[in-house]
Protein backbone atom coordinates (compact mmCIF):
# COMPACT_ATOMS: atom_id res chain seq x y z
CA UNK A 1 -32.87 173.20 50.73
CA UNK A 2 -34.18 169.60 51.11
CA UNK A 3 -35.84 170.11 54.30
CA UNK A 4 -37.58 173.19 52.63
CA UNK A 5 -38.56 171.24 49.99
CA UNK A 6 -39.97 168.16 52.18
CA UNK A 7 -41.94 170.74 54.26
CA UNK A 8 -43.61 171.94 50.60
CA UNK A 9 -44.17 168.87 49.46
CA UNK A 10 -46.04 167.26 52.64
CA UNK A 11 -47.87 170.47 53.29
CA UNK A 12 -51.34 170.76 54.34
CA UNK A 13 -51.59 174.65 54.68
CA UNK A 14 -50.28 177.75 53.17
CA UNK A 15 -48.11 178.81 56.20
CA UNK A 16 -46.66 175.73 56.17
CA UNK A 17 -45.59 175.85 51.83
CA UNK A 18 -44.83 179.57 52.88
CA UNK A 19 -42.32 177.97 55.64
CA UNK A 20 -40.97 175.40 53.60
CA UNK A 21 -40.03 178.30 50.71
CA UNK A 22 -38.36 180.24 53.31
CA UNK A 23 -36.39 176.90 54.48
CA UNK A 24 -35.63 176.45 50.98
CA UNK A 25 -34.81 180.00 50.28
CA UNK A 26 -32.17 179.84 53.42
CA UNK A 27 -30.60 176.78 51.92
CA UNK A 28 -29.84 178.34 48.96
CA UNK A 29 -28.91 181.62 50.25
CA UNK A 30 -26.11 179.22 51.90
CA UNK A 31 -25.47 177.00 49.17
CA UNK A 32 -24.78 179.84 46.49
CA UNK A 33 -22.00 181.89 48.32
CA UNK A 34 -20.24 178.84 49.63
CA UNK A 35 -19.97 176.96 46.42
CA UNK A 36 -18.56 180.67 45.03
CA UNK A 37 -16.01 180.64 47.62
CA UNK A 38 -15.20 177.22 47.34
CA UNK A 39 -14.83 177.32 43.59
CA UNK A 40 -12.69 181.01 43.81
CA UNK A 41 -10.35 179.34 46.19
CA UNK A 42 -9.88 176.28 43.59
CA UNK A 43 -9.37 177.63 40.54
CA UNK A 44 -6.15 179.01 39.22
CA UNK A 45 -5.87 182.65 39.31
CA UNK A 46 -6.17 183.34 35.77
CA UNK A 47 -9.24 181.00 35.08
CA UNK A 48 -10.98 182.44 38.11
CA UNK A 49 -13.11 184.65 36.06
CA UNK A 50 -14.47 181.70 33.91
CA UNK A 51 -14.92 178.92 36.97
CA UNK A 52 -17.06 181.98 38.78
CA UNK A 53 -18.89 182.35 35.23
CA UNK A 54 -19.53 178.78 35.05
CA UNK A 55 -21.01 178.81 38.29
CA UNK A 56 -24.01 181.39 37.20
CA UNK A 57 -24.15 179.85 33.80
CA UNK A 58 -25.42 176.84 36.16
CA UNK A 59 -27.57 178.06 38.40
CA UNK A 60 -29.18 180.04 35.50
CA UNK A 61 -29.54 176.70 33.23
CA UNK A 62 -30.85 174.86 35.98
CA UNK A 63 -33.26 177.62 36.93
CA UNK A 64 -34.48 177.42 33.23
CA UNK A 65 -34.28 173.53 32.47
CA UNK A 66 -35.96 172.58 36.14
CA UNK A 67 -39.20 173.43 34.90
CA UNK A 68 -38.96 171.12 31.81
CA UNK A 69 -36.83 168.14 33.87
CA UNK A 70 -39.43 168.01 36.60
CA UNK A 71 -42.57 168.34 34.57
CA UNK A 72 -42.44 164.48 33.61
CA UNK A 73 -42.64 163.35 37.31
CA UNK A 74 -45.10 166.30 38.16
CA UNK A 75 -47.34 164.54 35.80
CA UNK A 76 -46.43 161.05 36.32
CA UNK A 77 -46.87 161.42 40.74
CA UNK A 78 -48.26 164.96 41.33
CA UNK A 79 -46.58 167.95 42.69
CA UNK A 80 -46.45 167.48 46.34
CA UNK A 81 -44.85 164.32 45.65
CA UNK A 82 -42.53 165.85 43.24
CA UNK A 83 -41.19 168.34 45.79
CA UNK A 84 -40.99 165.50 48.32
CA UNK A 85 -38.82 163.10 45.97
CA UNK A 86 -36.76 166.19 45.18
CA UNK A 87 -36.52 167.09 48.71
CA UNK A 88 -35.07 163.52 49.49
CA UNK A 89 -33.34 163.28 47.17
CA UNK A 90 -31.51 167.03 47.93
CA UNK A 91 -31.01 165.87 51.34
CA UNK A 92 -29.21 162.52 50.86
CA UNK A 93 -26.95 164.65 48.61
CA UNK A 94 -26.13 166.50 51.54
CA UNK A 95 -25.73 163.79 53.64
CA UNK A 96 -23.14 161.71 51.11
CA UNK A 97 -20.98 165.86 50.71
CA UNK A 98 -21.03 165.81 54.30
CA UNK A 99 -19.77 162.31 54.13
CA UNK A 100 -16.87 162.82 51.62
CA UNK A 101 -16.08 166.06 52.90
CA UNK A 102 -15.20 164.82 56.69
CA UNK A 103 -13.57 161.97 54.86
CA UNK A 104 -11.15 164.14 52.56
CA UNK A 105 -10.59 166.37 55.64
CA UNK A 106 -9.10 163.55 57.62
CA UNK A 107 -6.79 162.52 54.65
CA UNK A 108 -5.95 166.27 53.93
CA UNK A 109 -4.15 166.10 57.30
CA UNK A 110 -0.47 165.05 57.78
């Protein structure tokens, strides 16, 4: 999703926002059914139905709210920037899961 993002916001051409959008379209195409599964495999059995619930409640908020969060820094830097900061910042968010997930994994193991 950052990647996609980064290609949108540095951008000089149409196929290249159109590229970014599918980039960013992939990532969360990935990022949707794994955080389901993740989530189903946490939660108890009989609060499964709510954790999954939560789960669209939040991507539907922030699919609402990211319109009104971003629109300060749209104005303040302009959107190309915006989708560049937002890009960052989605892929050092990545990069510190990845992180924390390899190091859980090697405690996880006895």
């Amino acid at each position: 999703m950052g990647a996609g993002w980064l290609v949108i916001g540095t951008a000089g051409t149409v196929a290249q926002v159109v590229t970014g959008l599918l980039a960013g379209g992939l990532g969360v195409g990935f990022v949707v059914p794994n955080l389901n599964l993740l989530l189903a495999e946490a939660a108890d059995p009989a609060r499964r139905g709510r954790v999954l619930s939560g789960l669209v409640t939040g991507i539907f908020l922030g699919q609402f709210l990211s319109p009104l969060v971003v629109q300060p820094l749209v104005q303040g830097i302009g959107i190309a920037e915006a989708f560049t900061w937002t890009g960052i910042a989605l892929g050092a968010g990545a990069a510190l899961a990845a992180l924390l997930s390899n190091r859980n994994n090697g405690k996880e193991t006895r």
